[in-house]
Protein backbone atom coordinates (compact mmCIF):
# COMPACT_ATOMS: atom_id res chain seq x y z
CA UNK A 1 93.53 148.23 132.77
CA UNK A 2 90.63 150.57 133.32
CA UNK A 3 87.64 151.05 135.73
CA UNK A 4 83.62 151.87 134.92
CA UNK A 5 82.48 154.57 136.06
CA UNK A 6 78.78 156.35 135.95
CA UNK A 7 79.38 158.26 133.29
CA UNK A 8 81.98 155.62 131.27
CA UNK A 9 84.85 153.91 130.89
CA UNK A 10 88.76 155.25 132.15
CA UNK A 11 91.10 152.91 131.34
CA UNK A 12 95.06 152.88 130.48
CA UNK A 13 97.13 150.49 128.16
CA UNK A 14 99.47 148.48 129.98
CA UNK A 15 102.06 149.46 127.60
CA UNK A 16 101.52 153.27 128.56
CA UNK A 17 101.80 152.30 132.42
CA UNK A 18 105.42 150.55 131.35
CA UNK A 19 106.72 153.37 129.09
CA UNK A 20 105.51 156.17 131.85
CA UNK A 21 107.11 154.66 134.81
CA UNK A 22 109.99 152.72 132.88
CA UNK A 23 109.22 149.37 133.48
CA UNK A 24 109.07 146.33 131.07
CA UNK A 25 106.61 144.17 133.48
CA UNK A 26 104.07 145.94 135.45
CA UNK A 27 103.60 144.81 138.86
CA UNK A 28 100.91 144.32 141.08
CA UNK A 29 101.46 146.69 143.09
CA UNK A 30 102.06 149.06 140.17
CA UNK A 31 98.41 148.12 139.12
CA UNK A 32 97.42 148.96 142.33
CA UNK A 33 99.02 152.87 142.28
CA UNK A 34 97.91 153.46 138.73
CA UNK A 35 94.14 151.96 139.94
CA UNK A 36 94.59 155.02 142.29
CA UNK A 37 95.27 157.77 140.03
CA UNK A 38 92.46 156.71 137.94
CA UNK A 39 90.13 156.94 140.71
CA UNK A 40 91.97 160.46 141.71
CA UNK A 41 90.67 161.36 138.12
CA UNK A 42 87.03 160.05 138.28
CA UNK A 43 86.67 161.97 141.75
CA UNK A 44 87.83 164.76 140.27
CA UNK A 45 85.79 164.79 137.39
CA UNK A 46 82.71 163.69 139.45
CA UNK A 47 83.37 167.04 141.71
CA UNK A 48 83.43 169.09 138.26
CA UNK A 49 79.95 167.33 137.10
CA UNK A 50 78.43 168.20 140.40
CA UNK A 51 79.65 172.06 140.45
CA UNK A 52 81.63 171.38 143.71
CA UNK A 53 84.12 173.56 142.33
CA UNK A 54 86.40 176.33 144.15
CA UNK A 55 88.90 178.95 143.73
CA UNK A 56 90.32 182.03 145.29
CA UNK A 57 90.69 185.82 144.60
CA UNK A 58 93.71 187.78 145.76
CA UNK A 59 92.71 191.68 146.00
CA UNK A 60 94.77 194.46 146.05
CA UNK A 61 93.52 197.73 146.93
CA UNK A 62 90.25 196.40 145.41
CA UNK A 63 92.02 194.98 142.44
CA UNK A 64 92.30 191.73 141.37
CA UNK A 65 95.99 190.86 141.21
CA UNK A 66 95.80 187.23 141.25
CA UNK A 67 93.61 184.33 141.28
CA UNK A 68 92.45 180.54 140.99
CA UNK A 69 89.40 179.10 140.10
CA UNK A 70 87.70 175.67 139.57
CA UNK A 71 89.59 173.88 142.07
CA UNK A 72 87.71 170.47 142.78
CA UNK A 73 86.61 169.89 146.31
CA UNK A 74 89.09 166.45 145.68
CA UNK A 75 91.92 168.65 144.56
CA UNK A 76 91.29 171.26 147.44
CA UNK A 77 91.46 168.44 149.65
CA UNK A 78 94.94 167.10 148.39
CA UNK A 79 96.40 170.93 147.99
CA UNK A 80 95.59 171.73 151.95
CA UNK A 81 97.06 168.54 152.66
CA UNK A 82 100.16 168.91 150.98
CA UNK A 83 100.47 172.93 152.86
CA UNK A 84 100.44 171.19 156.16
């Protein structure tokens, strides 16, 4: 199973789909939510390509104590909804 892209090919073997989710046959609708995540990973690799990348800096006292960086605008997107 696997999708073209503009930059190549993403594909999965149908045996990985069955030995990741535990299932001898692979349904259509399992097609369907693996199709997803695939396109989940070619947004987020298009959003790396393009630069539209993100993080965060956590200061302390002008210090950096923490951060995170290169957060895709896709993943950013996802994260924020999953806060709410």
């Amino acid at each position: 199973m696997g999708l073209r892209t503009g930059v190549g090919f993403i594909y999965v073997a149908l045996a990985s789909i069955s030995k990741e989710f535990g299932f001898a046959r692979v349904s259509a609708k399992l097609r369907q939510r693996v199709a997803g995540a695939l396109q989940q990973e070619i947004a987020t690799y298009s959003d790396d390509l393009r630069g539209n990348t993100y993080g965060y800096v956590i200061e302390q006292d002008g210090e950096e104590v923490d951060a995170c960086k290169g957060l895709s605008v896709t993943m950013m997107a996802i994260a924020l909804r999953s806060a709410k």
